[in-house]
C-alpha atoms as a PDB file:
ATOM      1  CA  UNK A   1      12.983  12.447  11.577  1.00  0.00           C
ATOM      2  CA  UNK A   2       9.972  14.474  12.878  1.00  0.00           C
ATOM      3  CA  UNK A   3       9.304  12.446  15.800  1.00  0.00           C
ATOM      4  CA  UNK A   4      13.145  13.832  16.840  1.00  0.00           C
ATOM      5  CA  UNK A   5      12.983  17.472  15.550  1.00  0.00           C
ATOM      6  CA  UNK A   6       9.842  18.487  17.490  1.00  0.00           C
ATOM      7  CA  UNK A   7      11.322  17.098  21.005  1.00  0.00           C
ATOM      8  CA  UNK A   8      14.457  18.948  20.053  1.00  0.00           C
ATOM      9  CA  UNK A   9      12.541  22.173  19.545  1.00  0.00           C
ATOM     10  CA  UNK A  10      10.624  21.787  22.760  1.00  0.00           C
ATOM     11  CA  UNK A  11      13.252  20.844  24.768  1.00  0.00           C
ATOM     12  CA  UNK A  12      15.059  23.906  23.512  1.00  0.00           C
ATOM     13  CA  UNK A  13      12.404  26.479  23.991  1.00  0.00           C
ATOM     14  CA  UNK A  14      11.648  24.984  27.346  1.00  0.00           C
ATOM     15  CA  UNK A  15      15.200  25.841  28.382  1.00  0.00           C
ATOM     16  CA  UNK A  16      14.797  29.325  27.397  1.00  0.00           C
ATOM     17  CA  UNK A  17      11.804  29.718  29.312  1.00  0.00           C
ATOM     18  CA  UNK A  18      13.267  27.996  32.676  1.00  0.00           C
ATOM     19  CA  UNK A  19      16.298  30.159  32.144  1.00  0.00           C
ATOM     20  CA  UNK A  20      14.655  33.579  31.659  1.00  0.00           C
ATOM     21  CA  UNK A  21      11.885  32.989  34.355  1.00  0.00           C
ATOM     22  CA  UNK A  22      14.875  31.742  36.760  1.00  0.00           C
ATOM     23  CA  UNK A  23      16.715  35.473  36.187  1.00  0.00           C
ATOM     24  CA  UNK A  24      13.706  37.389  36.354  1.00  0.00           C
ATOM     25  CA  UNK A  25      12.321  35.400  39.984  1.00  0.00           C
ATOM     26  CA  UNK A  26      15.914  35.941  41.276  1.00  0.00           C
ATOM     27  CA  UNK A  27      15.771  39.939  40.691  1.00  0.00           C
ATOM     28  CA  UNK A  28      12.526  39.772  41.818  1.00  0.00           C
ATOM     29  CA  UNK A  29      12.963  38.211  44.626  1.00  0.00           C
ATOM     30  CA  UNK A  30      15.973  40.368  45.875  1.00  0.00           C
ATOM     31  CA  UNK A  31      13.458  43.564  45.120  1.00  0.00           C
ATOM     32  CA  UNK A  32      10.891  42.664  47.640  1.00  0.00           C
ATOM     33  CA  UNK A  33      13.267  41.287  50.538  1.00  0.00           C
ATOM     34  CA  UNK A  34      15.118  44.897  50.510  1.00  0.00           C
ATOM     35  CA  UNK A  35      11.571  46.325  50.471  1.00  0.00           C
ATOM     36  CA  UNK A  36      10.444  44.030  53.364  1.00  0.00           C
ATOM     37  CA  UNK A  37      13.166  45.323  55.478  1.00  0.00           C
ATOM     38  CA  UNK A  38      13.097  49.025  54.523  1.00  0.00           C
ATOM     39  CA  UNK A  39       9.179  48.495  55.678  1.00  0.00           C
ATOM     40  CA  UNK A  40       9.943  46.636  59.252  1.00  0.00           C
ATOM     41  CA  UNK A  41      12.562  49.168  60.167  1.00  0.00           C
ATOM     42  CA  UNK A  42      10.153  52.012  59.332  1.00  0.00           C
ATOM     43  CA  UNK A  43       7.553  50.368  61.162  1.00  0.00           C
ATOM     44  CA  UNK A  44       9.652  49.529  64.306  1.00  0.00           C
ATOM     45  CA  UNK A  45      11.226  52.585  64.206  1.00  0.00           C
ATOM     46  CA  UNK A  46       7.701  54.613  64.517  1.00  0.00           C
ATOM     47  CA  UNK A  47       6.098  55.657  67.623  1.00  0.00           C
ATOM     48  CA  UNK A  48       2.487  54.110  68.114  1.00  0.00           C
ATOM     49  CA  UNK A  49      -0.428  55.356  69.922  1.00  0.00           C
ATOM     50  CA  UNK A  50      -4.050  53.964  70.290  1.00  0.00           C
ATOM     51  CA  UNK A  51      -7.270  55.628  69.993  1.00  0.00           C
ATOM     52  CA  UNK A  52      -9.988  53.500  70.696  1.00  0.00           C
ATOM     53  CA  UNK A  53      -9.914  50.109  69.470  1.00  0.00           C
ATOM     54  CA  UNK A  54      -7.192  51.341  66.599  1.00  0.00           C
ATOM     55  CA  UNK A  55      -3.394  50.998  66.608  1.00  0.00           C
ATOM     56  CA  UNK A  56      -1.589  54.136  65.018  1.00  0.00           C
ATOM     57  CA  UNK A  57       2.034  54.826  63.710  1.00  0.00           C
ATOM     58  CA  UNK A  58       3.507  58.236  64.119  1.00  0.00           C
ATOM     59  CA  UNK A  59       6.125  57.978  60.848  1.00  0.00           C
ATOM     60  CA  UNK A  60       8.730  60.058  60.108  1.00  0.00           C
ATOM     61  CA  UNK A  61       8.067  61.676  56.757  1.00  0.00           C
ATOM     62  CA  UNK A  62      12.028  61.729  55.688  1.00  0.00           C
ATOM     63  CA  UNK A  63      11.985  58.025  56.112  1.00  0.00           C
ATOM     64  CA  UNK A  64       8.664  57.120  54.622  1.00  0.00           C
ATOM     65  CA  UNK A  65      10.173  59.492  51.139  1.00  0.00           C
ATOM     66  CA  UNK A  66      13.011  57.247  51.692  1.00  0.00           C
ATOM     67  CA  UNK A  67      10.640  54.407  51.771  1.00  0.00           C
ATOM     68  CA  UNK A  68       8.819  55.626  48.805  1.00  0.00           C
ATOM     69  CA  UNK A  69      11.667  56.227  46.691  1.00  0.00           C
ATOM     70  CA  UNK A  70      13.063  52.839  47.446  1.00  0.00           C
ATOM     71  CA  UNK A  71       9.637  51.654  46.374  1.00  0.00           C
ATOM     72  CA  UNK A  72       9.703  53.822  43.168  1.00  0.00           C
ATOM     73  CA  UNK A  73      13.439  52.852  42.683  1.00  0.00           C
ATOM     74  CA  UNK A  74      11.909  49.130  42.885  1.00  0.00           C
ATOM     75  CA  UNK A  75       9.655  49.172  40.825  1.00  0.00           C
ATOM     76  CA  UNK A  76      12.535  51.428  37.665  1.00  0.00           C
ATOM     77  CA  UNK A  77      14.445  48.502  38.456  1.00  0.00           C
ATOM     78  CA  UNK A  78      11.481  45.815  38.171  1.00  0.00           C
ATOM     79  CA  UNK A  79      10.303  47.140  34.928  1.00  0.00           C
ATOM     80  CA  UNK A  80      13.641  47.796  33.884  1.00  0.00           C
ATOM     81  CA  UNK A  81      14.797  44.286  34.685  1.00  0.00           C
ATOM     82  CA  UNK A  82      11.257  43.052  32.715  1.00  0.00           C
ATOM     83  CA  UNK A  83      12.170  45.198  29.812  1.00  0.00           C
ATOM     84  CA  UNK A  84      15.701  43.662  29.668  1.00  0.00           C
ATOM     85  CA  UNK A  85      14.472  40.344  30.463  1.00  0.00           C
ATOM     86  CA  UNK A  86      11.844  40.637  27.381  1.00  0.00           C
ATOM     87  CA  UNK A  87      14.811  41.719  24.888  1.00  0.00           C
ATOM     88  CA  UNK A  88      17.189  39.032  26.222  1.00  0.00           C
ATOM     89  CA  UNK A  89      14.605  36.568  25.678  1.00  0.00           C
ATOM     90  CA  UNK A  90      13.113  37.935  22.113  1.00  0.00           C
ATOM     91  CA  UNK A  91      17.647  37.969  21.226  1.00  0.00           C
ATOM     92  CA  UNK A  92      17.385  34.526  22.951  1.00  0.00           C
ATOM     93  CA  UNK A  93      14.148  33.574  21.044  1.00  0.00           C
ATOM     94  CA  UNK A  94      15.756  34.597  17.574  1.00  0.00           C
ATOM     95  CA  UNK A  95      18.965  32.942  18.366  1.00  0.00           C
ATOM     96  CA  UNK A  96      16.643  30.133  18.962  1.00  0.00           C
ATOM     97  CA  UNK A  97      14.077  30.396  15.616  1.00  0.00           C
ATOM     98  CA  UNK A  98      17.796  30.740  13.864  1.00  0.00           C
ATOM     99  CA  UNK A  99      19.055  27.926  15.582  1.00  0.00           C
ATOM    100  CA  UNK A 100      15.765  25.626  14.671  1.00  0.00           C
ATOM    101  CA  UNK A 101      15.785  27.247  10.744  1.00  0.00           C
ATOM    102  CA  UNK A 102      19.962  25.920  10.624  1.00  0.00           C
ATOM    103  CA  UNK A 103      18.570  22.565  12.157  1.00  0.00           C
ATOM    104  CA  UNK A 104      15.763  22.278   9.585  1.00  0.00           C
ATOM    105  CA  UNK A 105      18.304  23.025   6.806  1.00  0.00           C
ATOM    106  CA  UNK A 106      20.353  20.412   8.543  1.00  0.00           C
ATOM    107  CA  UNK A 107      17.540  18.234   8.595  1.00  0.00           C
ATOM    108  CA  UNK A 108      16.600  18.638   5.200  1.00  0.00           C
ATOM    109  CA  UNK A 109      20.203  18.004   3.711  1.00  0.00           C
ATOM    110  CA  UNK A 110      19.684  14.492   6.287  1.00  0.00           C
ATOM    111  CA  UNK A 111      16.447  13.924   4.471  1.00  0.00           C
ATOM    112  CA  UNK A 112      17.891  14.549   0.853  1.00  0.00           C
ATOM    113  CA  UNK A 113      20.864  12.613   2.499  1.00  0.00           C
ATOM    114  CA  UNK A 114      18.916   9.686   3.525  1.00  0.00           C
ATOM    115  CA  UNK A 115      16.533   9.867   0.274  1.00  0.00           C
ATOM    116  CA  UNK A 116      19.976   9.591  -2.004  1.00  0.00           C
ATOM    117  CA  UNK A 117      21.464   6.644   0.605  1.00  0.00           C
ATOM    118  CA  UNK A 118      17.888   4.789   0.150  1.00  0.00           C
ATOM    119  CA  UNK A 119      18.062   4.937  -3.933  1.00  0.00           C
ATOM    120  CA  UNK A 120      21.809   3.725  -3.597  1.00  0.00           C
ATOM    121  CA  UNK A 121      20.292   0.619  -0.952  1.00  0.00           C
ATOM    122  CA  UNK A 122      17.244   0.023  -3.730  1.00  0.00           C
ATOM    123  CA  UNK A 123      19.812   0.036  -6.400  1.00  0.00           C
ATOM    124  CA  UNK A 124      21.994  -2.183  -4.503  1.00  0.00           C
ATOM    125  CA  UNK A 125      19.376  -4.943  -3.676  1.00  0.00           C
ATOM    126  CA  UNK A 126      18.016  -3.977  -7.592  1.00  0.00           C
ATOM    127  CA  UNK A 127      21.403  -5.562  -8.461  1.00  0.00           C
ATOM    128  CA  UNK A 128      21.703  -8.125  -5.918  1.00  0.00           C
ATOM    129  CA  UNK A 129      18.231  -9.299  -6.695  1.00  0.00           C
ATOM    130  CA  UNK A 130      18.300  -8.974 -10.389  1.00  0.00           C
ATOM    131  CA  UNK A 131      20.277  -9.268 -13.442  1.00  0.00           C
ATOM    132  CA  UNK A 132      20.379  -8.386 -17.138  1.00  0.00           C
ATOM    133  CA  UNK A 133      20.451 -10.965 -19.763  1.00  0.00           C
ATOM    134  CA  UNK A 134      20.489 -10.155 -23.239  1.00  0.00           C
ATOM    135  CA  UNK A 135      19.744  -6.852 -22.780  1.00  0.00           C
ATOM    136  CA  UNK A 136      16.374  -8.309 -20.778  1.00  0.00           C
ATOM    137  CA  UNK A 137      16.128  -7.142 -17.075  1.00  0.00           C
ATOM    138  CA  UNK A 138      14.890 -10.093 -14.681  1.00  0.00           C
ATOM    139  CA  UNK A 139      14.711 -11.077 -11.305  1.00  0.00           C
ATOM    140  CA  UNK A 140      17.481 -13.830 -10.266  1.00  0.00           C
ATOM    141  CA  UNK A 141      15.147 -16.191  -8.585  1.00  0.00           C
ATOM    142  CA  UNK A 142      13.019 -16.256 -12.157  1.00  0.00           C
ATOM    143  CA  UNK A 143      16.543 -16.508 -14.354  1.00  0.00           C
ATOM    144  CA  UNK A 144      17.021 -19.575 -12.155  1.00  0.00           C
ATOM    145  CA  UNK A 145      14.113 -21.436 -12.363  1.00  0.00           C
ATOM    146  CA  UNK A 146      14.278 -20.346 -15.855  1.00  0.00           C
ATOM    147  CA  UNK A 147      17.399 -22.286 -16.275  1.00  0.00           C
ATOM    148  CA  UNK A 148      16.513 -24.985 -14.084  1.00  0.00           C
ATOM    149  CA  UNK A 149      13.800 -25.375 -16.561  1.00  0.00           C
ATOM    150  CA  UNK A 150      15.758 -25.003 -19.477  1.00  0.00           C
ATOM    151  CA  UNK A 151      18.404 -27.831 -18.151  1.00  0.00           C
ATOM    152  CA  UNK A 152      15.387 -30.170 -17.458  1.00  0.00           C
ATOM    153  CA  UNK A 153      14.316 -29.602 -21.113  1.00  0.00           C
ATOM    154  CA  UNK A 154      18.167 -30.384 -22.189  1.00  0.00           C
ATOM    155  CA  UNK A 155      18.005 -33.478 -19.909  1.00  0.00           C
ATOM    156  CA  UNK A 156      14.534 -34.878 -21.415  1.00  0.00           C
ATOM    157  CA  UNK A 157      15.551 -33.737 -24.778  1.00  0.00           C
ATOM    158  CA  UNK A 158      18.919 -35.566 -25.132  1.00  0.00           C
ATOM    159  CA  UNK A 159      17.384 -38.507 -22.924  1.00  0.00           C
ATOM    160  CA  UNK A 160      14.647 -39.065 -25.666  1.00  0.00           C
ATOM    161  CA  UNK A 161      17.573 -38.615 -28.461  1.00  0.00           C
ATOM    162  CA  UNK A 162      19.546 -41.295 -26.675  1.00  0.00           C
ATOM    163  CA  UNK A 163      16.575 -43.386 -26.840  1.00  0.00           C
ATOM    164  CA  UNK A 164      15.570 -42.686 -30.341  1.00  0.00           C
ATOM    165  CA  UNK A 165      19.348 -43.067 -30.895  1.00  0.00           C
ATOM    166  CA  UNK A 166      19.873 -46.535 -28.955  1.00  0.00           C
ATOM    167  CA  UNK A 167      16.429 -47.175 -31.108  1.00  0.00           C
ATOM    168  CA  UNK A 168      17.475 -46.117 -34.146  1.00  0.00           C
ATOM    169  CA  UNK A 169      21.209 -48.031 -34.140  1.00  0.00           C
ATOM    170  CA  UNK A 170      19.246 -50.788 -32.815  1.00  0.00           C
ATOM    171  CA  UNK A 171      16.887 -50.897 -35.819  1.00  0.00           C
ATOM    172  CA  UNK A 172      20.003 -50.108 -37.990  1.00  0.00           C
ATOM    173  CA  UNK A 173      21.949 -53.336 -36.205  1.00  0.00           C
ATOM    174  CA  UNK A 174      18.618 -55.781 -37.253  1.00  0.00           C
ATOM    175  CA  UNK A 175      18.672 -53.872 -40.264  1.00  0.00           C
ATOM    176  CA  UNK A 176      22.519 -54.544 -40.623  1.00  0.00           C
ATOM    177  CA  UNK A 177      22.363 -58.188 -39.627  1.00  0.00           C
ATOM    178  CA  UNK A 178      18.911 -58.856 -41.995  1.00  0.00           C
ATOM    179  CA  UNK A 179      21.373 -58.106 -44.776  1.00  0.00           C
ATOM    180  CA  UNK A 180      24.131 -59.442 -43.125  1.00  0.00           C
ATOM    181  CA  UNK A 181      22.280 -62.774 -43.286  1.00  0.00           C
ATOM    182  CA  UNK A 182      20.772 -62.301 -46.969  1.00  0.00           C
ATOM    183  CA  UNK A 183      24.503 -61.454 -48.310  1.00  0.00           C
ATOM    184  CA  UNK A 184      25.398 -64.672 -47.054  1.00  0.00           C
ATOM    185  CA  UNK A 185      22.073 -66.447 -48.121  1.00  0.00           C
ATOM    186  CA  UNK A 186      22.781 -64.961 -51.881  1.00  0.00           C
ATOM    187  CA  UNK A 187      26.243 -66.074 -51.337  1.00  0.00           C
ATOM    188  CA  UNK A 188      25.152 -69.519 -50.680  1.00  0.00           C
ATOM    189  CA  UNK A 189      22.497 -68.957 -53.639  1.00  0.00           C
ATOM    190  CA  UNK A 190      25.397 -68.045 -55.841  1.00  0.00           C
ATOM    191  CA  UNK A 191      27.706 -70.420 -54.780  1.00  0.00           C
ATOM    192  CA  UNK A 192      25.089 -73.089 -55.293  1.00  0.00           C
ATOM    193  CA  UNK A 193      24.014 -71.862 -58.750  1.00  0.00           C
ATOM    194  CA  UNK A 194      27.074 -72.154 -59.948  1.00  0.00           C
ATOM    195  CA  UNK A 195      27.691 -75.672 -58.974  1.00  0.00           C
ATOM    196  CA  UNK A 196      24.514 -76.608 -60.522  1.00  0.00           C
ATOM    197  CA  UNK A 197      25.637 -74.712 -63.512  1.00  0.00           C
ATOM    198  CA  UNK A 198      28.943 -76.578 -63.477  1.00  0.00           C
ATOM    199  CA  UNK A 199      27.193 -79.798 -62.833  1.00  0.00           C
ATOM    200  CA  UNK A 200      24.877 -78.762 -65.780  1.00  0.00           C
ATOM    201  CA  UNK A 201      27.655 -77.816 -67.818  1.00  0.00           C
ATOM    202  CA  UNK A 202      29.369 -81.255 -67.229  1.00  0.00           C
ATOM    203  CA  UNK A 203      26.291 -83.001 -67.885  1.00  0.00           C
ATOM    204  CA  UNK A 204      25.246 -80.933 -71.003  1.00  0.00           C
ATOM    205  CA  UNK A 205      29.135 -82.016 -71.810  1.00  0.00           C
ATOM    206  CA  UNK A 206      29.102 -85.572 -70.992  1.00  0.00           C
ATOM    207  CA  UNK A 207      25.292 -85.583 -73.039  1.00  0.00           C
ATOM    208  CA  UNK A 208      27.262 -84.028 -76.300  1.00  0.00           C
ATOM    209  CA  UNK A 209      29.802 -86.333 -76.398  1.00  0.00           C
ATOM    210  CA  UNK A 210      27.888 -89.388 -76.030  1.00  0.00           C
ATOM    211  CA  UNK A 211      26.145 -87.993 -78.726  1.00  0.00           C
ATOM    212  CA  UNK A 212      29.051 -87.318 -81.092  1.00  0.00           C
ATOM    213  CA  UNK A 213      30.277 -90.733 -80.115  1.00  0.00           C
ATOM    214  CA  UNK A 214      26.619 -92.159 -80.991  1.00  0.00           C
ATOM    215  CA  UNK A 215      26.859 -90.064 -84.593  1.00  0.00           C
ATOM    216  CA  UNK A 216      30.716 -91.793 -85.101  1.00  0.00           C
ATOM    217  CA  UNK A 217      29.011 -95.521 -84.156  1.00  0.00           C
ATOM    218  CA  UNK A 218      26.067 -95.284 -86.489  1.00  0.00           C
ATOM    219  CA  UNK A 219      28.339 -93.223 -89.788  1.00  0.00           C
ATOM    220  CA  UNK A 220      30.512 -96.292 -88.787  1.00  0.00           C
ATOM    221  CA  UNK A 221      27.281 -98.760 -88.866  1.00  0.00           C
ATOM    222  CA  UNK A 222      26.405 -97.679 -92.320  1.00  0.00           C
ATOM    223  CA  UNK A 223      29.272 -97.210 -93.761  1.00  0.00           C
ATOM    224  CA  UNK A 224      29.818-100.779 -92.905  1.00  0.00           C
ATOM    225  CA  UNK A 225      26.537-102.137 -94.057  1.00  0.00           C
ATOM    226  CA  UNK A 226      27.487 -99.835 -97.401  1.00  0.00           C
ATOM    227  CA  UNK A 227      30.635-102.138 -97.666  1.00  0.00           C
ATOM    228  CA  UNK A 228      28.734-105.140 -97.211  1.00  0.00           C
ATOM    229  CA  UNK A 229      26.557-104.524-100.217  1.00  0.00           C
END
């Protein structure tokens, strides 16, 4: 913003000066060309005469006052043109220091200006660039490698549950078959107990009543050797 104030300034000042030195060359100018010809028509119109190895002019005294006063008159007008020239340019020059304070104002309210529009940009990339998670401020790049870490934790996590899982139903399968296969083993156990039992039973039965029959043959032995005495 500096680098285009001061060119302004100069610029501006410069254009004062041109103008100002442009009026003042232009009255002066005039001044001395009147003067000029005043001077050759007063010389031409003079008589001359030599003495020696010197030219002299016999002037007219009416026309040199005349010449004079022109002079004089030149010179009212000269200083009076400088005088006006030095207020028109001081007027000019505090037109100009009030035109350069009203473009520093402006330039200020552009500086505030551009100070506010620069917190609104940093606010605006703050929120492009970041966001607010439980109350906790971070930047969006960290929240997602953050997540991207989190999911890889989910991902190993329930990958080693599946495994533990396909472990542990495996374990629970062998587990489930072992006494699959010793229900049925007991079974059989059982089953065969209990035909031995019955067999037992049928022997223990058979046993009991060849003995009874063996009791009824020898009660019938004695009684008939009883009879035979």
């Amino acid at each position: 913003m500096k680098t285009l104030f001061y060119p302004l300034v100069l610029l501006f000042s410069f254009s004062i000066i041109t103008a100002t030195a442009q009026q003042t060359a232009t009255k002066e100018s005039a001044a001395p060309a009147a003067l000029t010809r005043q001077y050759n028509s007063l010389k031409e119109g003079s008589n001359s005469y030599r003495e020696g190895n010197r030219e002299y002019k016999v002037v007219n005294v009416s026309t040199l006052e005349a010449f004079w006063k022109s002079v004089q008159q030149s010179i009212k007008a000269t200083e009076k043109g400088l005088i006006d020239d030095k207020k028109s340019a001081e007027q000019e020059a505090a037109q100009a220091h009030q035109t350069i304070e009203e473009q520093k104002k402006q330039i200020q309210a552009l500086k505030l200006d551009n100070i506010e529009k620069e917190k609104q940009v940093q606010q605006s990339q703050h929120a492009v660039n970041n966001l607010s998670v439980l109350g906790i401020d971070m930047q969006k790049q960290f929240y997602v490698i953050l997540t991207a870490v989190i999911i890889i934790a989910l991902v190993v996590m329930l990958f080693v549950a599946m495994q533990r899982y396909k472990s542990s139903n495996r374990v629970a399968v062998e587990k489930q078959e072992g006494y699959n296969t010793m229900e049925e083993e007991l079974n059989e156990y059982k089953k065969k107990a209990r035909e031995r039992e019955l067999k037992i039973k049928r022997e223990l039965q058979t046993e009991m009543n060849l003995r009874e029959e063996m009791a009824l043959e020898l009660d019938r032995l004695r009684k008939h050797q009883v009879v035979r005495h």
